[in-house]
PDB file of N, CA and C in Angstrom:
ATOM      1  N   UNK A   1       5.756 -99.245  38.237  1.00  0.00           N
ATOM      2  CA  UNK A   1       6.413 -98.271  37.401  1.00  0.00           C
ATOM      3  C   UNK A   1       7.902 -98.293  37.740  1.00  0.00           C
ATOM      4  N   UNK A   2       9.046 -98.371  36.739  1.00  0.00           N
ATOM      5  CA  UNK A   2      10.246 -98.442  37.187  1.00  0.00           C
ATOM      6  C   UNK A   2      11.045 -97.144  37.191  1.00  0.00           C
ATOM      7  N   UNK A   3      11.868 -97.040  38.131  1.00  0.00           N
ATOM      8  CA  UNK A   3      12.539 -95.115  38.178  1.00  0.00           C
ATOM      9  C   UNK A   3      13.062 -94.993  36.641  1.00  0.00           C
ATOM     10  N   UNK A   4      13.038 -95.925  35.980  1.00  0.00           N
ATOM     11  CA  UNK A   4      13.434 -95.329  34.603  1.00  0.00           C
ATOM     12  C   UNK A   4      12.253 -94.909  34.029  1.00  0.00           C
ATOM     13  N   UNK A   5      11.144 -94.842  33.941  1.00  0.00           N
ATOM     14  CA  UNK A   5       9.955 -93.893  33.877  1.00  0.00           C
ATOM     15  C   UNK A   5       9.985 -92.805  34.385  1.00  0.00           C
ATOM     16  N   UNK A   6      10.329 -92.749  35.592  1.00  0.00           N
ATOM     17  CA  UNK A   6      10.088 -91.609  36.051  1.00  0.00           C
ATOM     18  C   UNK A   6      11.522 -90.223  36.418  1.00  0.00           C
ATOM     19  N   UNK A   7      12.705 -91.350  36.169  1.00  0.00           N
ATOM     20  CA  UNK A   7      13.588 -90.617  35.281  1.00  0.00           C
ATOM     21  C   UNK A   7      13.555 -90.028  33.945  1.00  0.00           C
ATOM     22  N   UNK A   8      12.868 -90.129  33.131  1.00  0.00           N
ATOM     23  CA  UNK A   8      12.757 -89.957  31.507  1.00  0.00           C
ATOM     24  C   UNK A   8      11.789 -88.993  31.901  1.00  0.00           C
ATOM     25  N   UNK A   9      10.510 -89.314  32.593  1.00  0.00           N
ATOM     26  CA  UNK A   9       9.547 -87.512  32.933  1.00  0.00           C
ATOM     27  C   UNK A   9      10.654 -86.676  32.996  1.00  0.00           C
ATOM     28  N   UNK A  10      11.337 -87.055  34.519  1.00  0.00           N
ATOM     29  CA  UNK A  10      12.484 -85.670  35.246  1.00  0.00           C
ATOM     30  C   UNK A  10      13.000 -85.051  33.988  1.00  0.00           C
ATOM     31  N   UNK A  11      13.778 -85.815  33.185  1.00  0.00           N
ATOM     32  CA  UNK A  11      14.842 -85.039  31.817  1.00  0.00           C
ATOM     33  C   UNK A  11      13.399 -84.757  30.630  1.00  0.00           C
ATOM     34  N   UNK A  12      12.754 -85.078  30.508  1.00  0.00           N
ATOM     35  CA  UNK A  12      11.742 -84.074  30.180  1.00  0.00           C
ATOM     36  C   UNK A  12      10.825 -82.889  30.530  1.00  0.00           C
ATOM     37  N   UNK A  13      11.171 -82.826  31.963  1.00  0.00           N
ATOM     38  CA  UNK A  13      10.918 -81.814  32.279  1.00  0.00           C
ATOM     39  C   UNK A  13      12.241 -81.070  32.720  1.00  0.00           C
ATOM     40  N   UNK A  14      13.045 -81.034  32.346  1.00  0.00           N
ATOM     41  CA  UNK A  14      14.319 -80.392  32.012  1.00  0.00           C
ATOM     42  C   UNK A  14      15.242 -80.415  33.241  1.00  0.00           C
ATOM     43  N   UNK A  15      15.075 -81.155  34.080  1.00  0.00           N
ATOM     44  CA  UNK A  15      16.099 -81.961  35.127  1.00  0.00           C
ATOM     45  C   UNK A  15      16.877 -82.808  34.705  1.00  0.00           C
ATOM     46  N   UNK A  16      18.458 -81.983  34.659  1.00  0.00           N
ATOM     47  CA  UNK A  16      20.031 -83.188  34.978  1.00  0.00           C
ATOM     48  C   UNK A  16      19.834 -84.373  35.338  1.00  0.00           C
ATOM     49  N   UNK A  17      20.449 -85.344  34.999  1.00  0.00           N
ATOM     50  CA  UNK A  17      21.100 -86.215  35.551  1.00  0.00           C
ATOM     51  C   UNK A  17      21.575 -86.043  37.188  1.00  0.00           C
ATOM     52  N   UNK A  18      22.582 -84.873  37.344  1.00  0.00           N
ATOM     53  CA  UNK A  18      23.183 -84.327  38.502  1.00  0.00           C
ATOM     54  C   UNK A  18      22.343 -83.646  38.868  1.00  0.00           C
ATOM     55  N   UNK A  19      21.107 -83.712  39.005  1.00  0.00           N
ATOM     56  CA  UNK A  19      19.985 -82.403  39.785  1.00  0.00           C
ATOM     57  C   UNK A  19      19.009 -83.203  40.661  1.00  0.00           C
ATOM     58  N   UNK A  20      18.247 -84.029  39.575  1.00  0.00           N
ATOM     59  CA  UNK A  20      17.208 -85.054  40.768  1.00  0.00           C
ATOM     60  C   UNK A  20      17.123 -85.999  39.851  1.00  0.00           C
ATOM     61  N   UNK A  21      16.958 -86.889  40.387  1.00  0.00           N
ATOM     62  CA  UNK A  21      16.590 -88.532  40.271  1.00  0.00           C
ATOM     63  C   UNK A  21      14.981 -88.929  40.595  1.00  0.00           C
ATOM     64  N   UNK A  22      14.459 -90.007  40.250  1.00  0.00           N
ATOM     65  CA  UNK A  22      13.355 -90.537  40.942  1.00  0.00           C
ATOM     66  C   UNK A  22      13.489 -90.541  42.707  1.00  0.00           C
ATOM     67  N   UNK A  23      14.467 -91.773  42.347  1.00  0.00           N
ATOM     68  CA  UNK A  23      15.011 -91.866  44.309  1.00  0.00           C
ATOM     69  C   UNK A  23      15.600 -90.587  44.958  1.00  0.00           C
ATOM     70  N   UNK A  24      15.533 -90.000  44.351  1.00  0.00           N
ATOM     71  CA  UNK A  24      16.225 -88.356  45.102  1.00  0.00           C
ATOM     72  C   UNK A  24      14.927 -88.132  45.526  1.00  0.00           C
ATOM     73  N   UNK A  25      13.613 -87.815  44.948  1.00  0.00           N
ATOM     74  CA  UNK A  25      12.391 -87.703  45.377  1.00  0.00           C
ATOM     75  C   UNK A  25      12.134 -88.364  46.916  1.00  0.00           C
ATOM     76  N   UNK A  26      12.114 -89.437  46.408  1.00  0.00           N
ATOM     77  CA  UNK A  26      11.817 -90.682  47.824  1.00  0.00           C
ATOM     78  C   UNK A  26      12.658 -90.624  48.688  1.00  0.00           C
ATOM     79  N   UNK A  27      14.041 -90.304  48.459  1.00  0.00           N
ATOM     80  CA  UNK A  27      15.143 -89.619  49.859  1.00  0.00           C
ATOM     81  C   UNK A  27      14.571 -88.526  50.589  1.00  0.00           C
ATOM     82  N   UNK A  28      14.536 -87.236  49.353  1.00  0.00           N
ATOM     83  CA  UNK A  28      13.891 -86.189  50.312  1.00  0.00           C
ATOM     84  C   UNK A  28      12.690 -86.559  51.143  1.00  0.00           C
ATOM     85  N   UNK A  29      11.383 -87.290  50.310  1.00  0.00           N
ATOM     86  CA  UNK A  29      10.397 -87.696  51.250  1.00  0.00           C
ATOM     87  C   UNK A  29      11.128 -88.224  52.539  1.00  0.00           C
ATOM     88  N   UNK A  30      11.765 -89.192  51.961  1.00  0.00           N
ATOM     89  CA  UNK A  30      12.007 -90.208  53.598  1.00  0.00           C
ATOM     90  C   UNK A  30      12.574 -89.196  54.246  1.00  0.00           C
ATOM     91  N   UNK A  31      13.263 -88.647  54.016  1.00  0.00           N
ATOM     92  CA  UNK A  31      14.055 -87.405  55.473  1.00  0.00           C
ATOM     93  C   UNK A  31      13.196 -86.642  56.007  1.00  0.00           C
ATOM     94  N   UNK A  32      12.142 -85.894  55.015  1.00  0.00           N
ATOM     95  CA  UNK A  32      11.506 -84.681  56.097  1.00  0.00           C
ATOM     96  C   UNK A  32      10.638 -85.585  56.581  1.00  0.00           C
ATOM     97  N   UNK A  33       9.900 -86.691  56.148  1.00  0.00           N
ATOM     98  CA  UNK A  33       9.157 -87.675  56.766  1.00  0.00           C
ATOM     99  C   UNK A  33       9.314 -88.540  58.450  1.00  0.00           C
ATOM    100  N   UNK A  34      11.117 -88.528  58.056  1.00  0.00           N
ATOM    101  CA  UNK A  34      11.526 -89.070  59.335  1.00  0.00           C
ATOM    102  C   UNK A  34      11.644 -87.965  60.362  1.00  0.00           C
ATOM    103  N   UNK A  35      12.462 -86.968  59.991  1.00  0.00           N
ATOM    104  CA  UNK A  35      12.592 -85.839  60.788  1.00  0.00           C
ATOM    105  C   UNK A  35      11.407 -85.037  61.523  1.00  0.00           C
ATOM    106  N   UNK A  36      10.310 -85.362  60.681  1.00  0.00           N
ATOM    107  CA  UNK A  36       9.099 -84.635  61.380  1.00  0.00           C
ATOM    108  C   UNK A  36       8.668 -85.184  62.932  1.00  0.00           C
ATOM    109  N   UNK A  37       9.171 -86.440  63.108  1.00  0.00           N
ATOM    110  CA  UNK A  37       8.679 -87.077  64.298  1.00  0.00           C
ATOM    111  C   UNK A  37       7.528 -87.746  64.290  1.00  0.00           C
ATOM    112  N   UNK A  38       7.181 -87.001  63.495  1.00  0.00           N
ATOM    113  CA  UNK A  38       5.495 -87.417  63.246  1.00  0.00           C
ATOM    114  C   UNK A  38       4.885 -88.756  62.809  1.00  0.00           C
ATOM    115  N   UNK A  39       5.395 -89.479  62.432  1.00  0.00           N
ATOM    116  CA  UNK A  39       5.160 -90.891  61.980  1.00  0.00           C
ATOM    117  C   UNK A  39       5.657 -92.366  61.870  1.00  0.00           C
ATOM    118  N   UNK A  40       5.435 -93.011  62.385  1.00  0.00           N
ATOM    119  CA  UNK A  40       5.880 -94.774  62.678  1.00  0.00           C
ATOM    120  C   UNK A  40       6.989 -95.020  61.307  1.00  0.00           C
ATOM    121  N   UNK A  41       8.105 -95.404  61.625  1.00  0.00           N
ATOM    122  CA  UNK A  41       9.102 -95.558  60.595  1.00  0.00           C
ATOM    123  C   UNK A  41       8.455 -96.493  59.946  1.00  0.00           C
ATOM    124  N   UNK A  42       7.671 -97.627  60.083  1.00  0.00           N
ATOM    125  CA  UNK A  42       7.173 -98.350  59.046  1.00  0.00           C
ATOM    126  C   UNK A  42       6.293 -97.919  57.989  1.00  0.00           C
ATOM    127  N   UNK A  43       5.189 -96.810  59.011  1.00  0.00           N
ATOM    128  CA  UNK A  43       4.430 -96.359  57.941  1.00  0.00           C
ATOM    129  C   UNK A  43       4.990 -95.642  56.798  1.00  0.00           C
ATOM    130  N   UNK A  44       6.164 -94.953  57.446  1.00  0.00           N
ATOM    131  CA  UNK A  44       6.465 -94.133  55.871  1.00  0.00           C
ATOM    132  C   UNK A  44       7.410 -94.815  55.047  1.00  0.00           C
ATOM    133  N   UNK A  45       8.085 -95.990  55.515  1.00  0.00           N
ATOM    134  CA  UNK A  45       8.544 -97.266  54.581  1.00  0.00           C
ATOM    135  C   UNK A  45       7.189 -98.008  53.913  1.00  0.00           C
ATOM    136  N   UNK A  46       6.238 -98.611  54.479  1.00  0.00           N
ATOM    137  CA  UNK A  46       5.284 -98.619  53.545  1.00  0.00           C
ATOM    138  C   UNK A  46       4.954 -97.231  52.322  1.00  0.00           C
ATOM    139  N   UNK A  47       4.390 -96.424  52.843  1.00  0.00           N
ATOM    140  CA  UNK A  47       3.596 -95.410  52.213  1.00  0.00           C
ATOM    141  C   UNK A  47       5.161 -94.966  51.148  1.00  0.00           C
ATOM    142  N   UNK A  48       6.301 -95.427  51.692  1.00  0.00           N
ATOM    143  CA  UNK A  48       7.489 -94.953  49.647  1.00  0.00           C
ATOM    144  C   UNK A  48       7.434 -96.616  49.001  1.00  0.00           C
ATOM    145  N   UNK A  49       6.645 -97.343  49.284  1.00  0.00           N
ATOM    146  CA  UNK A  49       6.487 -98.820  48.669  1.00  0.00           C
ATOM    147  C   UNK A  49       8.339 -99.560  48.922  1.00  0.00           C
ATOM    148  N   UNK A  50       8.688 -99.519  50.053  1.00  0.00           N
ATOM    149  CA  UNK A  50      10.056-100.068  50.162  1.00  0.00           C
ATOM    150  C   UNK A  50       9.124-101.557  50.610  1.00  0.00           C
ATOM    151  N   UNK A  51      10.032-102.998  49.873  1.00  0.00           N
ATOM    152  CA  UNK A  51       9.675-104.062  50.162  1.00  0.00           C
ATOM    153  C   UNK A  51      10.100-104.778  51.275  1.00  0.00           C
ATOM    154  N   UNK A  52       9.244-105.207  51.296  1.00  0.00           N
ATOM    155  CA  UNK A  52       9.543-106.149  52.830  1.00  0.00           C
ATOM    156  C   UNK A  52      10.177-107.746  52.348  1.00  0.00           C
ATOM    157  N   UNK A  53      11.467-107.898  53.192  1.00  0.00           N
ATOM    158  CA  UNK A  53      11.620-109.218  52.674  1.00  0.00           C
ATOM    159  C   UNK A  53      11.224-110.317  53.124  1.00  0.00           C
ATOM    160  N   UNK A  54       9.961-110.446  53.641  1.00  0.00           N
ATOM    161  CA  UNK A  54       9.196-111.589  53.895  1.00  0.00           C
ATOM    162  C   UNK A  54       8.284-111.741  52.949  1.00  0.00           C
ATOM    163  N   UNK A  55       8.262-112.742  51.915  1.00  0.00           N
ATOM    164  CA  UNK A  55       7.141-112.496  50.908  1.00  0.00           C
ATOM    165  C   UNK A  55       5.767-112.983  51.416  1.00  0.00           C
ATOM    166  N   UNK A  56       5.752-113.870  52.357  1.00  0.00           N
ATOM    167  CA  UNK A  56       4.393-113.828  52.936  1.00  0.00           C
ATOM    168  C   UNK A  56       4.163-112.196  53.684  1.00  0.00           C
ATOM    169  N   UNK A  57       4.420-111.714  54.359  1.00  0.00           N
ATOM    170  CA  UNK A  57       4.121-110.316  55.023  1.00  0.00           C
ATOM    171  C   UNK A  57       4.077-109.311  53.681  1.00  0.00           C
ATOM    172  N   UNK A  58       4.974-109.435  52.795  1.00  0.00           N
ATOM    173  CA  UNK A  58       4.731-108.598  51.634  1.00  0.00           C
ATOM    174  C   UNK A  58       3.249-108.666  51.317  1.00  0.00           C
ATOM    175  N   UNK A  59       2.930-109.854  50.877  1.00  0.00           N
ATOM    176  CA  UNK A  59       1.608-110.200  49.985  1.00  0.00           C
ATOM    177  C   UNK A  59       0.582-109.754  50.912  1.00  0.00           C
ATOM    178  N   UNK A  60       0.911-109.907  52.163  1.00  0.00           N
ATOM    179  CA  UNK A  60      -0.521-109.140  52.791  1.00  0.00           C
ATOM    180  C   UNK A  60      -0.474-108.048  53.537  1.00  0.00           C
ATOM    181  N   UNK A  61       0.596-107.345  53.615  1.00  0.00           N
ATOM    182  CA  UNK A  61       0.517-106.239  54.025  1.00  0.00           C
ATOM    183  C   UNK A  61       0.469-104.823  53.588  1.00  0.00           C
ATOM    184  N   UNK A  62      -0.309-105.164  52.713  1.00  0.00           N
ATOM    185  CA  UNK A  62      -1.114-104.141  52.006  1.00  0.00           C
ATOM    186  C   UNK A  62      -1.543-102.482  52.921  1.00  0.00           C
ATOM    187  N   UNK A  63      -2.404-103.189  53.734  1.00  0.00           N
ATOM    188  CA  UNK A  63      -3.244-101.498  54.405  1.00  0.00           C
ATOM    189  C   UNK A  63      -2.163-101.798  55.655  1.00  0.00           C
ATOM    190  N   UNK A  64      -1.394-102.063  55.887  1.00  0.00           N
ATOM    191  CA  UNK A  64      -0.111-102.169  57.051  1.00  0.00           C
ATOM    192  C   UNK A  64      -0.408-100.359  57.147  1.00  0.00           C
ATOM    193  N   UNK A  65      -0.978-100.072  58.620  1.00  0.00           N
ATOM    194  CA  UNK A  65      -0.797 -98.227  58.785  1.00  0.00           C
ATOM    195  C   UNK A  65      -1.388 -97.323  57.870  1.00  0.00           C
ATOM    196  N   UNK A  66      -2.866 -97.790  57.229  1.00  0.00           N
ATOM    197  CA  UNK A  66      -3.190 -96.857  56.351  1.00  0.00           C
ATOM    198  C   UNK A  66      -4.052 -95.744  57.080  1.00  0.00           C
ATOM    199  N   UNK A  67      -4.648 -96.008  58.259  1.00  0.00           N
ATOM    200  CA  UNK A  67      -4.557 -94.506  58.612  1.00  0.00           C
ATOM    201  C   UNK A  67      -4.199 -93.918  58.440  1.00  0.00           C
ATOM    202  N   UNK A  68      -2.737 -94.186  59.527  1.00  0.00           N
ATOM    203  CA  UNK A  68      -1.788 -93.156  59.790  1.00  0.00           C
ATOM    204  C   UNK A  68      -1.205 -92.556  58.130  1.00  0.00           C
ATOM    205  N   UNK A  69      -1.207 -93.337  57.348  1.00  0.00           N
ATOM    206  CA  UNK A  69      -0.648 -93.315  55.749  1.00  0.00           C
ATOM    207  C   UNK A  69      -1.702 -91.997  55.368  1.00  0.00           C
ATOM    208  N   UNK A  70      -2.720 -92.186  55.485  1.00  0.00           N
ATOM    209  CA  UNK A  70      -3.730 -91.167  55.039  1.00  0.00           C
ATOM    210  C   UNK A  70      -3.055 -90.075  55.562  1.00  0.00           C
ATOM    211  N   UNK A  71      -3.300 -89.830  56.835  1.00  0.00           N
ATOM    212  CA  UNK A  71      -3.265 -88.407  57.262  1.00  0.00           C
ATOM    213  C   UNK A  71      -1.443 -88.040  56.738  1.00  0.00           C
ATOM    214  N   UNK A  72      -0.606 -89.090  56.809  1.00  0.00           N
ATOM    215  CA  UNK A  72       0.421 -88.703  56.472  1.00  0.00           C
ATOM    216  C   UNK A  72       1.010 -88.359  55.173  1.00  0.00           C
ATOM    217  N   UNK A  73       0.112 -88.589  54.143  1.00  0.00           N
ATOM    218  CA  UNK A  73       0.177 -88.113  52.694  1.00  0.00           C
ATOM    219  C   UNK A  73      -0.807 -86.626  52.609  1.00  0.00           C
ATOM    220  N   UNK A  74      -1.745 -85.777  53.807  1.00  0.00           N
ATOM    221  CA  UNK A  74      -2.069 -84.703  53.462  1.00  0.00           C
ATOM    222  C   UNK A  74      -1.576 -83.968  54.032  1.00  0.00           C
ATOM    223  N   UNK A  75      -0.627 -84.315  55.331  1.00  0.00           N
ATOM    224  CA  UNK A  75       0.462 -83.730  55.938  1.00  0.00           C
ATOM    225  C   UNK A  75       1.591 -83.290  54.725  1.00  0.00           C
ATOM    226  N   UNK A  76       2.255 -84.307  54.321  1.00  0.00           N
ATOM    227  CA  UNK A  76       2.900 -83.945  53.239  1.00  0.00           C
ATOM    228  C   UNK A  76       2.603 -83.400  51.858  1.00  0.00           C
ATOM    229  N   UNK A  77       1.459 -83.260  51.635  1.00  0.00           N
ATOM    230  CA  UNK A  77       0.288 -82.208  50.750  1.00  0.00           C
ATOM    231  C   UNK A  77       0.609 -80.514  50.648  1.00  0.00           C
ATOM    232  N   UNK A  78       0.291 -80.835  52.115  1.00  0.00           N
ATOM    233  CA  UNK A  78       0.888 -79.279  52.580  1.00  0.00           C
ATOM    234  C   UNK A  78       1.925 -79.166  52.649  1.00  0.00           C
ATOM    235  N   UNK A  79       3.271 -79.687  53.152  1.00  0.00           N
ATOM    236  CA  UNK A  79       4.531 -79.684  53.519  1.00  0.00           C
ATOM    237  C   UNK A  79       4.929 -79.160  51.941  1.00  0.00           C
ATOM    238  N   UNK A  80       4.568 -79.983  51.139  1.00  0.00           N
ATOM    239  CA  UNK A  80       4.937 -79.707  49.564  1.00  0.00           C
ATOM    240  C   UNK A  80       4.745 -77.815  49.287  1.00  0.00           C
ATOM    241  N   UNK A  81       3.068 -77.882  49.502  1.00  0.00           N
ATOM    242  CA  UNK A  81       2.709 -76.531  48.715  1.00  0.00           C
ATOM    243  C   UNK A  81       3.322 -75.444  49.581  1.00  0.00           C
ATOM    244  N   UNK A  82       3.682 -75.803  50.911  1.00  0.00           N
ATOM    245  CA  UNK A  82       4.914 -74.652  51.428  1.00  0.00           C
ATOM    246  C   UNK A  82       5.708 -74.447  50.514  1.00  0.00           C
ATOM    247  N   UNK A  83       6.464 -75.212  50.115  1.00  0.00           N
ATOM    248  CA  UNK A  83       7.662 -75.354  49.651  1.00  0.00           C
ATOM    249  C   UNK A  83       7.505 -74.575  48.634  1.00  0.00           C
ATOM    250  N   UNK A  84       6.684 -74.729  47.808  1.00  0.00           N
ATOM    251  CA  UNK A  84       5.957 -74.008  46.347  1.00  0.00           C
ATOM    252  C   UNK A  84       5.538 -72.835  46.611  1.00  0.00           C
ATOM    253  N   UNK A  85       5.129 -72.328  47.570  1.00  0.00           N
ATOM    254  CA  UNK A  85       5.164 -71.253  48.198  1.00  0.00           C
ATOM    255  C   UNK A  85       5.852 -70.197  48.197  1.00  0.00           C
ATOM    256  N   UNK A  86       7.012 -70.943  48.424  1.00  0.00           N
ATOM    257  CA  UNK A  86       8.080 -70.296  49.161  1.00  0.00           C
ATOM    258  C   UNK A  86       9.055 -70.581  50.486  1.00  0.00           C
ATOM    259  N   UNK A  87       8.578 -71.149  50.971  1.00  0.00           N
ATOM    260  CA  UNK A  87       9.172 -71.594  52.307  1.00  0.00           C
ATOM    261  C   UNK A  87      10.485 -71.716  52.167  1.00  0.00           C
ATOM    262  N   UNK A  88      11.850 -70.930  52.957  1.00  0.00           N
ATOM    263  CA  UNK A  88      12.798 -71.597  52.746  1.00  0.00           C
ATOM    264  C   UNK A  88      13.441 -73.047  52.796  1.00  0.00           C
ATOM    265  N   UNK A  89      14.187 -73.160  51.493  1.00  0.00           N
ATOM    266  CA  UNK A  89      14.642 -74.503  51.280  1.00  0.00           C
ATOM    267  C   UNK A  89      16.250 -74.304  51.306  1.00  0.00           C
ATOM    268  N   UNK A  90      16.519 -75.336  52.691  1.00  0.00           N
ATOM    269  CA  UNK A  90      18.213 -75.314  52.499  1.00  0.00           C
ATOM    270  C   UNK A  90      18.803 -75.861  51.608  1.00  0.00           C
ATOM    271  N   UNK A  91      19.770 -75.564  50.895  1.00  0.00           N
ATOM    272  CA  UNK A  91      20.645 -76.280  50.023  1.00  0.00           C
ATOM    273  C   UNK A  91      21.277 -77.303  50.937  1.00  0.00           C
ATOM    274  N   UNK A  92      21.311 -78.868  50.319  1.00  0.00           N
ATOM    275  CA  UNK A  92      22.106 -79.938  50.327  1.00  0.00           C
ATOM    276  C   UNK A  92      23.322 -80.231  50.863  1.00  0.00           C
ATOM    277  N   UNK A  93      23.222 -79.303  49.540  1.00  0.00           N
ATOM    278  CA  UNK A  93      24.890 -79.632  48.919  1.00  0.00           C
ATOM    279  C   UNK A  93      25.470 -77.970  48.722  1.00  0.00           C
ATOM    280  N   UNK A  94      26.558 -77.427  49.281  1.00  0.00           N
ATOM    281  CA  UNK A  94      27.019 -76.124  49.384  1.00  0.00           C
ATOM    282  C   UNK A  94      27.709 -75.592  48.023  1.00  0.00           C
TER     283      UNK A  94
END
C-alpha cells in the first residue's frame, strides 16, 4: 500500500496536509516504541516494514522477532486506547 493511500484516507477523514501524514503515524509509532525501552530496535524496524538493504536478508526475513512483534503490537493496542481515553498527550510542536 503506498502513503498516498493512506494519505487520501487522512484528508478524508478531515486531516491537513499540516496535521498528519501517513509517516507522521510511523514517526510517532517509532518514538514511543523506542522510548519505551521495551523492545529490540530491529523488531520495531521490522514490525513499521522499514527495508532492509540486503535483498537476500529482505526476502527472508520475514518472522525476523515475531514474538517479540506480537506482544509488541498488543502493548501498543493499549498504549493507543490510553490515548483515546484520555491520557495526556504532549503537544509537539508549541
Amino acid at each position: 500500500m503506498s502513503e498516498n493511500t493512506i494519505n487520501a484516507a487522512l484528508r478524508r477523514l478531515g486531516f491537513g496536509k499540516d496535521e498528519m501524514t501517513g509517516h507522521g503515524f510511523r514517526s510517532a509509532a517509532s518514538s514511543i516504541l523506542n522510548e519505551s525501552g521495551l523492545w529490540h530496535v530491529d523488531a520495531i524496524e521490522r514490525q513499521l516494514a522499514h527495508v532492509d538493504n540486503d535483498s537476500v536478508r529482505r526476502a527472508y526475513a520475514r518472522a525476523d522477532y515475531w514474538d517479540e512483534r506480537v506482544r509488541m503490537r498488543g502493548w501498543w493496542a493499549e498504549k493507543r486506547e490510553e490515548m483515546r481515553r484520555g491520557a495526556t498527550v504532549i503537544p509537539l510542536r508549541a
